[in-house]
PDB file of N, CA and C in Angstrom:
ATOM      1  N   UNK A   1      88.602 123.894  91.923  1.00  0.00           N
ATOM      2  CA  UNK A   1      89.058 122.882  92.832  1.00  0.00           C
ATOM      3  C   UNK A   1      87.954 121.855  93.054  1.00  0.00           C
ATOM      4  N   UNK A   2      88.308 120.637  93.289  1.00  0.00           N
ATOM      5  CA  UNK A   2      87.177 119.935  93.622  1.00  0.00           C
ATOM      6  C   UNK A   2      87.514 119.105  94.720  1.00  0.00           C
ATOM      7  N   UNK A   3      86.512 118.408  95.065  1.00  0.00           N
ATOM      8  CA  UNK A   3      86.469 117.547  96.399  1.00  0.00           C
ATOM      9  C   UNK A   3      86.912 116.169  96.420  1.00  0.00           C
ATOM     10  N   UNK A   4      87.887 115.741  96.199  1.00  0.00           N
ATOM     11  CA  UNK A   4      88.415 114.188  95.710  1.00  0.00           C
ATOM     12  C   UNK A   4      88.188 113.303  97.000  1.00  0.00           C
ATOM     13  N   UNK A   5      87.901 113.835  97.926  1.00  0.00           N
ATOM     14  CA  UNK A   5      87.708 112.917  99.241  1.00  0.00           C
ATOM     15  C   UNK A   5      86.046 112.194  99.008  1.00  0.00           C
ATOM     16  N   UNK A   6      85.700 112.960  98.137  1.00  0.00           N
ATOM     17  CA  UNK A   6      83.739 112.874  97.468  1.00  0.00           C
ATOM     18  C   UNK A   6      84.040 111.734  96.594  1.00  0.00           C
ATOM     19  N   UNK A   7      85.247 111.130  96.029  1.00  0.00           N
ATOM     20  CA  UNK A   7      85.505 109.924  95.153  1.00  0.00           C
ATOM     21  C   UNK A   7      85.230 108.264  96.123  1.00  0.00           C
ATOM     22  N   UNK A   8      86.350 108.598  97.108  1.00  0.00           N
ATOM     23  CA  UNK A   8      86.177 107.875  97.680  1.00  0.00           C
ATOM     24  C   UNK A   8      84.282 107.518  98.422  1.00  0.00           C
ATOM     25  N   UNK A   9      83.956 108.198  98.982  1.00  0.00           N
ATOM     26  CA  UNK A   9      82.403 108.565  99.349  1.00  0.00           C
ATOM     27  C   UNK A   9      81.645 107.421  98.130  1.00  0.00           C
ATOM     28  N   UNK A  10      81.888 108.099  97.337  1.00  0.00           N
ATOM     29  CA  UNK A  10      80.857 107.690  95.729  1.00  0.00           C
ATOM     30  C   UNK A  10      81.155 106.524  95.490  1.00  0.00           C
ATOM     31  N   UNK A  11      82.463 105.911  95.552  1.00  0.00           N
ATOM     32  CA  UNK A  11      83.155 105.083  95.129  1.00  0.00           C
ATOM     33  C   UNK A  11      82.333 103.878  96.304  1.00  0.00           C
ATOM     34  N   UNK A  12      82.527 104.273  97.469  1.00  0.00           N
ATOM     35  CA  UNK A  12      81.976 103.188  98.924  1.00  0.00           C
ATOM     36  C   UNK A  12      80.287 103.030  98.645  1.00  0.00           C
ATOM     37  N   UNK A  13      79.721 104.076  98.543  1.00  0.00           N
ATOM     38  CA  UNK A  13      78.238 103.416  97.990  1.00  0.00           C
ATOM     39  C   UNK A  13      77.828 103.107  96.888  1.00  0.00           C
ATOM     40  N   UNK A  14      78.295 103.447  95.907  1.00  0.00           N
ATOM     41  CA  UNK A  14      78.385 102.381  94.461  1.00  0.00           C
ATOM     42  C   UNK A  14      78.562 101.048  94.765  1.00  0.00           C
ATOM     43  N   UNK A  15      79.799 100.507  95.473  1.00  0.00           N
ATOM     44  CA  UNK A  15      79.874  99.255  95.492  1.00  0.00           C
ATOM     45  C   UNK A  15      78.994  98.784  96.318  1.00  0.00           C
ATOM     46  N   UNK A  16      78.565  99.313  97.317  1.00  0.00           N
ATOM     47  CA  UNK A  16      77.306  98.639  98.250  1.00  0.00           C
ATOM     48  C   UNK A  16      75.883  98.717  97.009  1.00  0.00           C
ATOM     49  N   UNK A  17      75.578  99.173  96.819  1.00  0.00           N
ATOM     50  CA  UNK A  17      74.308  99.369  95.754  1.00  0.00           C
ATOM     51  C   UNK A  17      74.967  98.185  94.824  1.00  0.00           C
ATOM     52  N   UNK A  18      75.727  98.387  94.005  1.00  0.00           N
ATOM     53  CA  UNK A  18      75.665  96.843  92.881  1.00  0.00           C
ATOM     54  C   UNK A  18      76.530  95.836  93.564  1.00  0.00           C
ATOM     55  N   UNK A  19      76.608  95.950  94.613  1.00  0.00           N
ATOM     56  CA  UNK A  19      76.754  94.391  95.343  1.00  0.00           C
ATOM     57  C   UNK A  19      75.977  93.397  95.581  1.00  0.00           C
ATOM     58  N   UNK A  20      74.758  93.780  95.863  1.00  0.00           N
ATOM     59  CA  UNK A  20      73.723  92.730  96.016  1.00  0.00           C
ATOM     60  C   UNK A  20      72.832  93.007  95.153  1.00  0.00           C
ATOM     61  N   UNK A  21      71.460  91.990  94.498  1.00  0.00           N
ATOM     62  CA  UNK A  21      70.639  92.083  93.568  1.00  0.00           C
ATOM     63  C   UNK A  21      69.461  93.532  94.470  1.00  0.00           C
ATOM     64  N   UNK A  22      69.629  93.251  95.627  1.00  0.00           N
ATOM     65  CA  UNK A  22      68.106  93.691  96.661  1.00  0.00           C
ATOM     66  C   UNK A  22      69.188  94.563  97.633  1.00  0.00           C
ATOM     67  N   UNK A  23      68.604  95.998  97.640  1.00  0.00           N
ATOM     68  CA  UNK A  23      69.507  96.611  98.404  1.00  0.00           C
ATOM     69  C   UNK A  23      68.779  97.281  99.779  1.00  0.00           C
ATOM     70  N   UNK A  24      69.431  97.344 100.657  1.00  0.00           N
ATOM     71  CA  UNK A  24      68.922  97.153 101.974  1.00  0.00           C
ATOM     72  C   UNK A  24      69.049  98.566 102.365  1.00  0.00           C
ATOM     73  N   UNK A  25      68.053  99.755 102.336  1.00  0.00           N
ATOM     74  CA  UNK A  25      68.170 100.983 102.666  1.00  0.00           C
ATOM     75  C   UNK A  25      69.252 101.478 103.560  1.00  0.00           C
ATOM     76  N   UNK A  26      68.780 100.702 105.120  1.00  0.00           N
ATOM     77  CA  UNK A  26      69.369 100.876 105.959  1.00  0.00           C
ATOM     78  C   UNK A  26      71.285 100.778 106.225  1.00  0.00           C
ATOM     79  N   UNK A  27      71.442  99.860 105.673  1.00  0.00           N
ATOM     80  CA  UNK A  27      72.510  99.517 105.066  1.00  0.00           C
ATOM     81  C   UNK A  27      73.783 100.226 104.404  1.00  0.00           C
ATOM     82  N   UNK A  28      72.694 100.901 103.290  1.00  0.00           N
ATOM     83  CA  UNK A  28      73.502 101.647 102.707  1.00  0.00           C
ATOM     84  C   UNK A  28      73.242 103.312 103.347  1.00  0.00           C
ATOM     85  N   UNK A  29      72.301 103.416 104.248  1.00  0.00           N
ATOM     86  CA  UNK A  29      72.827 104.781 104.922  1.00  0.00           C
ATOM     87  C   UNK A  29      73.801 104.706 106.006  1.00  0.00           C
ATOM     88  N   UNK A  30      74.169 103.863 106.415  1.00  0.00           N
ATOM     89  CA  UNK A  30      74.869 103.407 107.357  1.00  0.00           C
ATOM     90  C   UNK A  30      76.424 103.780 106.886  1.00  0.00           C
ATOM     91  N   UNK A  31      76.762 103.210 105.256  1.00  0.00           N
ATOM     92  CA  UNK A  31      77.603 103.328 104.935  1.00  0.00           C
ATOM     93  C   UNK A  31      78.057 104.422 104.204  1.00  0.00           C
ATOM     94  N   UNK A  32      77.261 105.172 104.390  1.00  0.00           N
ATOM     95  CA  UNK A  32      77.167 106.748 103.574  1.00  0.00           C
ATOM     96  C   UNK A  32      77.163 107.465 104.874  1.00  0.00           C
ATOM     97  N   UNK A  33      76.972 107.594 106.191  1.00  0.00           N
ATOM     98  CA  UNK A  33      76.854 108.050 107.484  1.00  0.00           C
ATOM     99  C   UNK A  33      78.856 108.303 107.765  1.00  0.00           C
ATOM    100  N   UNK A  34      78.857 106.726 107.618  1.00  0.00           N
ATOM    101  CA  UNK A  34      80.516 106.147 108.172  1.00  0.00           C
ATOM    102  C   UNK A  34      81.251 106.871 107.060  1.00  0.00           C
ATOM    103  N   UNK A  35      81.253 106.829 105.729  1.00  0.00           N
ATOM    104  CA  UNK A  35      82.288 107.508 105.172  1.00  0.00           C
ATOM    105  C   UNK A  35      82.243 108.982 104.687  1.00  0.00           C
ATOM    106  N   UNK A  36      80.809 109.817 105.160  1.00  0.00           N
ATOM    107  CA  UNK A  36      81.124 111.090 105.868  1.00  0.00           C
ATOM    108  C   UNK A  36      81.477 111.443 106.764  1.00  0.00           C
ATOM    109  N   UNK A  37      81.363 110.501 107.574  1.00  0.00           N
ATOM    110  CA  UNK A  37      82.257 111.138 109.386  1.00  0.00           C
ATOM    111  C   UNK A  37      83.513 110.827 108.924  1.00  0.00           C
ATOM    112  N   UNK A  38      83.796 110.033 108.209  1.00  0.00           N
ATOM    113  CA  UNK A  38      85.589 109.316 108.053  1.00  0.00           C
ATOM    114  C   UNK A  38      85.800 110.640 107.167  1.00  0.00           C
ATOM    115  N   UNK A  39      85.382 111.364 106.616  1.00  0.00           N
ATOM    116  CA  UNK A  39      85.674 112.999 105.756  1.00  0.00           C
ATOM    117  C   UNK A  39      85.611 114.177 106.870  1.00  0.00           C
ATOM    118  N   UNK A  40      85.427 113.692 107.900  1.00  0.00           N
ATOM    119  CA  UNK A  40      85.106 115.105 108.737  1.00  0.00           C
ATOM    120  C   UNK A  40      83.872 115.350 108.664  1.00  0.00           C
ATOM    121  N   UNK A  41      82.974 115.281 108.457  1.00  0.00           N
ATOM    122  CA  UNK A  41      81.649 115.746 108.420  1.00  0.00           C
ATOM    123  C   UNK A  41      80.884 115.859 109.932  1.00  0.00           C
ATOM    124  N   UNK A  42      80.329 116.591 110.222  1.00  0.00           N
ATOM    125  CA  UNK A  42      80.117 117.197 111.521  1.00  0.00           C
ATOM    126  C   UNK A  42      79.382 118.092 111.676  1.00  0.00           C
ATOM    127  N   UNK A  43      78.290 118.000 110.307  1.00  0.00           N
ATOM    128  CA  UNK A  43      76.973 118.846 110.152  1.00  0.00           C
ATOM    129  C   UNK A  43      75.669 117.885 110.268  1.00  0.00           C
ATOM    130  N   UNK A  44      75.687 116.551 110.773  1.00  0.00           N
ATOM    131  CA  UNK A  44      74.733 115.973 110.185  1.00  0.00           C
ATOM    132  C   UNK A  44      73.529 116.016 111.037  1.00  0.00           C
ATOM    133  N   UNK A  45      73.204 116.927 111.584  1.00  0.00           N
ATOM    134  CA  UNK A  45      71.628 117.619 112.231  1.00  0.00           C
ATOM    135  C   UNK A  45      71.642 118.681 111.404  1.00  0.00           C
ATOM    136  N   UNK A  46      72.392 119.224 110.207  1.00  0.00           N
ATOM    137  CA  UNK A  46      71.835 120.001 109.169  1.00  0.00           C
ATOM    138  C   UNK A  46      71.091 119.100 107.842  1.00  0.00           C
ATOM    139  N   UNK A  47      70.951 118.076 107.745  1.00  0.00           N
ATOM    140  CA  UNK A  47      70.523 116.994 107.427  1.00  0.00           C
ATOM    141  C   UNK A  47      69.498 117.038 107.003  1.00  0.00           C
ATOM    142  N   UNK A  48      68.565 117.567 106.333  1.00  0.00           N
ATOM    143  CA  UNK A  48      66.570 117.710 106.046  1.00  0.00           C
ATOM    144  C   UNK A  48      66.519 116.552 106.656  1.00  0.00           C
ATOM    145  N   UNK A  49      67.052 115.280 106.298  1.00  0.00           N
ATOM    146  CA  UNK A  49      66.723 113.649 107.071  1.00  0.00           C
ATOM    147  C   UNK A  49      66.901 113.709 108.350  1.00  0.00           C
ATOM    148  N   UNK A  50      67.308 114.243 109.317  1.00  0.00           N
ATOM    149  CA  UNK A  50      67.682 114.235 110.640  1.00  0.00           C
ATOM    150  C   UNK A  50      66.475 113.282 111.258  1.00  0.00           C
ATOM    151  N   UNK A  51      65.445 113.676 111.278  1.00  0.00           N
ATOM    152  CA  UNK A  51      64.265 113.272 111.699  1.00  0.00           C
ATOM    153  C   UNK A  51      63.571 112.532 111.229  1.00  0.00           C
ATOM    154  N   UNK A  52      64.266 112.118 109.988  1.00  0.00           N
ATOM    155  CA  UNK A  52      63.557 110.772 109.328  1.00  0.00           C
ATOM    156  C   UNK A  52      63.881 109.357 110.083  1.00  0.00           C
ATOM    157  N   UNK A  53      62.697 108.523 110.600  1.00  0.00           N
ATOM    158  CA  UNK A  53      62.849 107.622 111.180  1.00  0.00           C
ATOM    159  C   UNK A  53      63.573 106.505 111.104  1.00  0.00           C
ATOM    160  N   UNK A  54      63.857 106.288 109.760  1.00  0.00           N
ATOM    161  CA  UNK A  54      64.785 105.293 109.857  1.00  0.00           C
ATOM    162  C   UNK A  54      66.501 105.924 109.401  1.00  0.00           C
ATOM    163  N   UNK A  55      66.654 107.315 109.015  1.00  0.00           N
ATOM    164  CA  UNK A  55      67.928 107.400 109.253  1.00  0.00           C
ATOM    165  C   UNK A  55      68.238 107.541 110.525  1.00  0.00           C
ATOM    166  N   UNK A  56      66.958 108.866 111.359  1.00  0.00           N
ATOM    167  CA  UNK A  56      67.669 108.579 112.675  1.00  0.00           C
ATOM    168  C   UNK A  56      68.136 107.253 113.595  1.00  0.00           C
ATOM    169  N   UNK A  57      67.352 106.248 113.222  1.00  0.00           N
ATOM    170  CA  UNK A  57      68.196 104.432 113.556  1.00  0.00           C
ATOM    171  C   UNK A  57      69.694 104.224 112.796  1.00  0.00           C
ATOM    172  N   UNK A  58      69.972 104.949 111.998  1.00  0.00           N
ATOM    173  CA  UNK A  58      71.393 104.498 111.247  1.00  0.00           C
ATOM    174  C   UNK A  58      71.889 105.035 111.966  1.00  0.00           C
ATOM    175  N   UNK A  59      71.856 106.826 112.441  1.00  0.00           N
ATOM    176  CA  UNK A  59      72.493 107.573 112.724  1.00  0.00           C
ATOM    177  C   UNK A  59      73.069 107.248 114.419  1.00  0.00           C
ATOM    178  N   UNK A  60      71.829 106.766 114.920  1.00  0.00           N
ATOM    179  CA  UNK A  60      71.983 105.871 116.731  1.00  0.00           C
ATOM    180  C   UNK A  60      72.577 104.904 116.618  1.00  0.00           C
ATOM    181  N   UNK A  61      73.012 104.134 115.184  1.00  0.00           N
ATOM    182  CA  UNK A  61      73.992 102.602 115.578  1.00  0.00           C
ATOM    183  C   UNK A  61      74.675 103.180 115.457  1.00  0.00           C
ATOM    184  N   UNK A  62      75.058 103.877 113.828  1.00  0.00           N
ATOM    185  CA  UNK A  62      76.226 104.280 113.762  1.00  0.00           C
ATOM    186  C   UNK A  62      77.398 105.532 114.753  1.00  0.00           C
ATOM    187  N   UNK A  63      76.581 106.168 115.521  1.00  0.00           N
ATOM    188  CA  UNK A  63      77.445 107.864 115.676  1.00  0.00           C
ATOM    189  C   UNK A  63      75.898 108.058 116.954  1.00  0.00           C
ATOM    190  N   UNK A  64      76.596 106.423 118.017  1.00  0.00           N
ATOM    191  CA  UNK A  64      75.602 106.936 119.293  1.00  0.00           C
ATOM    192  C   UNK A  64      75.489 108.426 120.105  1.00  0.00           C
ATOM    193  N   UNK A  65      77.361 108.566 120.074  1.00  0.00           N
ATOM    194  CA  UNK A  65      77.498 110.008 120.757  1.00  0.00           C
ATOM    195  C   UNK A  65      76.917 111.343 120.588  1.00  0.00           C
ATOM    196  N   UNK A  66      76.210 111.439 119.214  1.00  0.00           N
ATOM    197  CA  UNK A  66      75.232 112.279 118.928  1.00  0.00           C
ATOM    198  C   UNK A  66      73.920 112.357 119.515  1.00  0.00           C
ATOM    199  N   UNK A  67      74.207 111.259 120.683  1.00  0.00           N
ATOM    200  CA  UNK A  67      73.001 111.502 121.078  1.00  0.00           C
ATOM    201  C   UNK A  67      72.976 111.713 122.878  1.00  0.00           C
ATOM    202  N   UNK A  68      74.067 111.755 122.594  1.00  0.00           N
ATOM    203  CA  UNK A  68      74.261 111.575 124.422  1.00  0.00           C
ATOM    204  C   UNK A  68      74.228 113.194 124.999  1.00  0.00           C
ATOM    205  N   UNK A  69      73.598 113.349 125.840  1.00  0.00           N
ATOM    206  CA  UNK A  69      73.645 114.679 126.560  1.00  0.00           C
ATOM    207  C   UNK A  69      74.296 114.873 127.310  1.00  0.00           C
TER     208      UNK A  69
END
């Protein structure tokens, strides 16, 4: 069996990566953040990146409520 919802995923940051000549890190974690939560995803403090400084900034624009106590 495989994961066809992972097409779409692949499919959304491909086109961000050869969309522009200069690709903007932040940007594209942002859009890799948004179309794992749009899959259900609901592990992402299992993440090795959790604590990486600039995903944790994607992760606070994108999916503030993760942070609210």
């Amino acid at each position: 069996m495989g994961w066809c919802s992972a097409t779409e995923i692949f499919d959304t940051i491909v086109t961000s990566l050869t969309a522009y000549e200069e690709v903007d890190k932040e940007t594209i974690i942002k859009e890799l953040i948004i179309s794992l939560e749009n899959s259900d995803w609901d592990c992402q403090q299992d993440s090795i990146y959790w604590d990486h400084p600039l995903v944790r900034k994607c992760f606070k624009a994108t999916s503030p409520e993760l942070f609210e106590e």
